[in-house]
Protein backbone atom coordinates (compact mmCIF):
# COMPACT_ATOMS: atom_id res chain seq x y z
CA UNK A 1 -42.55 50.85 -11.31
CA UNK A 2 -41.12 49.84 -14.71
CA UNK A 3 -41.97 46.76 -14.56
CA UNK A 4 -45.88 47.23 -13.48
CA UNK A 5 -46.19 50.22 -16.31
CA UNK A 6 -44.87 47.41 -19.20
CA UNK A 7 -47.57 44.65 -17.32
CA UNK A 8 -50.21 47.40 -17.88
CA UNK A 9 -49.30 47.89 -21.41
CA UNK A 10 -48.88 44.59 -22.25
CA UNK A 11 -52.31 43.48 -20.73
CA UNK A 12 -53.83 46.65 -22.62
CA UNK A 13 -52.32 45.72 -26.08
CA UNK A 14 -54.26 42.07 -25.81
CA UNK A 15 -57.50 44.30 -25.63
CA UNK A 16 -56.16 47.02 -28.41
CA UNK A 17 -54.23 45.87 -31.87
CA UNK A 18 -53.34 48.72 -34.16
CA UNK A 19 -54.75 48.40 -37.47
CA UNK A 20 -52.73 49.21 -40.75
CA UNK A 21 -55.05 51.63 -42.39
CA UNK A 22 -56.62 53.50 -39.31
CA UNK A 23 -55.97 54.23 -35.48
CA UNK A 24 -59.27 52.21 -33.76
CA UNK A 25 -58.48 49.78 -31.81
CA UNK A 26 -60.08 46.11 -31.77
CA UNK A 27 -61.22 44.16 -29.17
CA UNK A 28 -62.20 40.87 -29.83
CA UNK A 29 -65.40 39.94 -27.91
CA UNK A 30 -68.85 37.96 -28.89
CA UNK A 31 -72.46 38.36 -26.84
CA UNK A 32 -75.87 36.76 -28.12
CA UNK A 33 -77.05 33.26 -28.95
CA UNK A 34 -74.88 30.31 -28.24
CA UNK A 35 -75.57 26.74 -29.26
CA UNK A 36 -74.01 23.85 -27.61
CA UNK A 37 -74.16 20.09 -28.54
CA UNK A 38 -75.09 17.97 -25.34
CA UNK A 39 -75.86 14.26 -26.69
CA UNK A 40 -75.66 13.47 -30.63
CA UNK A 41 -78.69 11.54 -31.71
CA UNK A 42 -78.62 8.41 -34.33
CA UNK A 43 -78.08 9.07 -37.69
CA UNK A 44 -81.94 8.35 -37.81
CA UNK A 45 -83.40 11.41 -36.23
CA UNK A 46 -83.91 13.90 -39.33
CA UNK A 47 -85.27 17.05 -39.74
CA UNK A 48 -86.00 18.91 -43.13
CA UNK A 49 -83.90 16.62 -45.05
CA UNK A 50 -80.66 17.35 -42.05
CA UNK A 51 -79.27 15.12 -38.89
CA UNK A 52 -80.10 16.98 -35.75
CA UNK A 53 -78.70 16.34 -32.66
CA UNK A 54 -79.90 17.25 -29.21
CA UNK A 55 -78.57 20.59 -27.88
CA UNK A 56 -78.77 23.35 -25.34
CA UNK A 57 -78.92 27.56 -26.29
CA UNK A 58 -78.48 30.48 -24.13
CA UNK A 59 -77.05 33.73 -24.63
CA UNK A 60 -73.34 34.39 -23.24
CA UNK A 61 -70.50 37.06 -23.10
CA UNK A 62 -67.21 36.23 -24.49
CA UNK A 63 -63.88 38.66 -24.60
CA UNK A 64 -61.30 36.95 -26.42
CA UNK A 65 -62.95 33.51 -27.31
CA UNK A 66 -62.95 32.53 -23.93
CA UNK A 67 -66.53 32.73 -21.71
CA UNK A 68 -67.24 35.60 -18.82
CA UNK A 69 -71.09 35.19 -18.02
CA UNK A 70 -74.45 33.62 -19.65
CA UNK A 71 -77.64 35.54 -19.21
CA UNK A 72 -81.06 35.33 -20.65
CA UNK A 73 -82.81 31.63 -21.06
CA UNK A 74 -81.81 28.34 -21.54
CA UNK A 75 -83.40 26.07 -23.07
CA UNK A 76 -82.89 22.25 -25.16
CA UNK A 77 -83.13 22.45 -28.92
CA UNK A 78 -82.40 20.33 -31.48
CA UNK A 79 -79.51 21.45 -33.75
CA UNK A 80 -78.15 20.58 -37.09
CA UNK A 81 -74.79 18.59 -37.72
CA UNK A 82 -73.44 22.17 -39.51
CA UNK A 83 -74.57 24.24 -35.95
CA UNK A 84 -76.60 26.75 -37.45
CA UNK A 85 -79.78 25.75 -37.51
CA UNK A 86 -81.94 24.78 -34.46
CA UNK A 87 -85.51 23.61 -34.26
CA UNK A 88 -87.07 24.42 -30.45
CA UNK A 89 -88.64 21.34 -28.72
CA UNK A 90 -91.80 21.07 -28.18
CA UNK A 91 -93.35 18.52 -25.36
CA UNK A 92 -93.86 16.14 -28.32
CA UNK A 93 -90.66 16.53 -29.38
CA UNK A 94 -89.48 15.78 -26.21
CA UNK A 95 -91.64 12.59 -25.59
CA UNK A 96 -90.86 11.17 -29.26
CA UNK A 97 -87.10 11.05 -28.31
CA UNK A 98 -87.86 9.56 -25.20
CA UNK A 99 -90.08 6.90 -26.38
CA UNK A 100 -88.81 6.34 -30.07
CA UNK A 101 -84.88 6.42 -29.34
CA UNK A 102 -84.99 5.88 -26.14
CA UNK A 103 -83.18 9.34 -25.43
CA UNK A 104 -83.39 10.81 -21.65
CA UNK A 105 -83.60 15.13 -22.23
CA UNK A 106 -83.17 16.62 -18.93
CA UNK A 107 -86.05 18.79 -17.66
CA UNK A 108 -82.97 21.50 -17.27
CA UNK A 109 -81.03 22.36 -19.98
CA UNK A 110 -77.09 21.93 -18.93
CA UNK A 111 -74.34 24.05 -20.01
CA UNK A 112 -71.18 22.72 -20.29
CA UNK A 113 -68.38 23.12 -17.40
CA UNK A 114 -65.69 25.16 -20.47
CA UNK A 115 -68.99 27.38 -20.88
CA UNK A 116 -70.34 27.72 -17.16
CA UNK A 117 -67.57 27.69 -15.02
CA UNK A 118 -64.02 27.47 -16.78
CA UNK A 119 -64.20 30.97 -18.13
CA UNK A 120 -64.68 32.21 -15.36
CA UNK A 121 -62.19 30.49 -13.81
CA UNK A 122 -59.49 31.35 -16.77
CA UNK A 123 -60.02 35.38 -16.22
CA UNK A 124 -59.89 34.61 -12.11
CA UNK A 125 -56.26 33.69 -12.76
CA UNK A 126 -55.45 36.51 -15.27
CA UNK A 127 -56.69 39.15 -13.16
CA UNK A 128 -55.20 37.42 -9.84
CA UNK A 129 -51.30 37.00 -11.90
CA UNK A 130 -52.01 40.88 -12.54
CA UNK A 131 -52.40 42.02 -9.02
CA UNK A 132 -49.41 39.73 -8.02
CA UNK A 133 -47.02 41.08 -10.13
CA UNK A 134 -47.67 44.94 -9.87
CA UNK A 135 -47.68 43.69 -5.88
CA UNK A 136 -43.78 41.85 -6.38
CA UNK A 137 -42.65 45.02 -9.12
CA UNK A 138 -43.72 47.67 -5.83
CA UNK A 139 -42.42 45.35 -3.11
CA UNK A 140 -39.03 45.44 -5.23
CA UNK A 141 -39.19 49.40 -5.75
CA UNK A 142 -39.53 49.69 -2.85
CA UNK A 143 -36.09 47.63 -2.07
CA UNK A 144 -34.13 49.74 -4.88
CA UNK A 145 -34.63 53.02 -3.29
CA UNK A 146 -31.59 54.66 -2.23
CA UNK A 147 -31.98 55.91 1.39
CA UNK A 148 -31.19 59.13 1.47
């Protein structure tokens, strides 16, 4: 029972930190707008002055830094060197690439496997090592008892 009380606390102090001059606790999470580069483009392709490179947005949830879900759209942009400035594609956007650097855009944006899947995957494992070890702490309580 010890042990699966100090799990609990330990898993709930990655969520809460205390803080110096008050008593909130912080979690550490992220949800809106994320830009990812797919393909970078030749040093030719220039927008406003900036290299832009081809790219794909959507919105996601992230606890920790690491990804749970994406929502909402997603779509291919075209995104600064820097990453904080994107220009939406047009269809002739989309045909100049094609044509002028030769530059196949998917008709469906892709988001990357770390971003899709491997989050997902990452919190599978912490809530599965969880389970398993507040299962092995009771299966060994239950081996200490004393019969009476």
């Amino acid at each position: 029972m010890k042990k699966m009380i100090l799990t609990f606390a330990l898993f709930g102090a990655l969520f809460f930190t205390a803080n110096s001059v008050s008593a909130r606790g912080i979690i550490v999470y992220s949800n809106g707008e994320k830009i990812e580069v797919v393909k970078n483009l030749p040093d030719s392709v220039i927008i406003d002055g900036k290299h832009v490179n081809l790219g794909v947005m959507y919105k996601q949830f992230s606890v920790f830094w690491i990804p749970m879900w994406n929502y909402g759209e997603t779509k291919s942009v075209l995104v600064n060197d820097k990453e904080d400035i994107y220009y939406d594609l047009t269809a002739e956007d989309v045909e100049m690439l094609k044509i002028g650097f030769n530059i196949d855009v998917p008709q469906e944006p892709v988001i990357g496997f770390w971003n899709k899947i491997g989050g997902k995957i990452v919190w599978g494992v912490v809530i599965l090592a969880v389970i398993c070890g507040c299962l092995i702490t009771r299966k060994d309580d239950k081996e200490a008892e004393v019969p009476k």
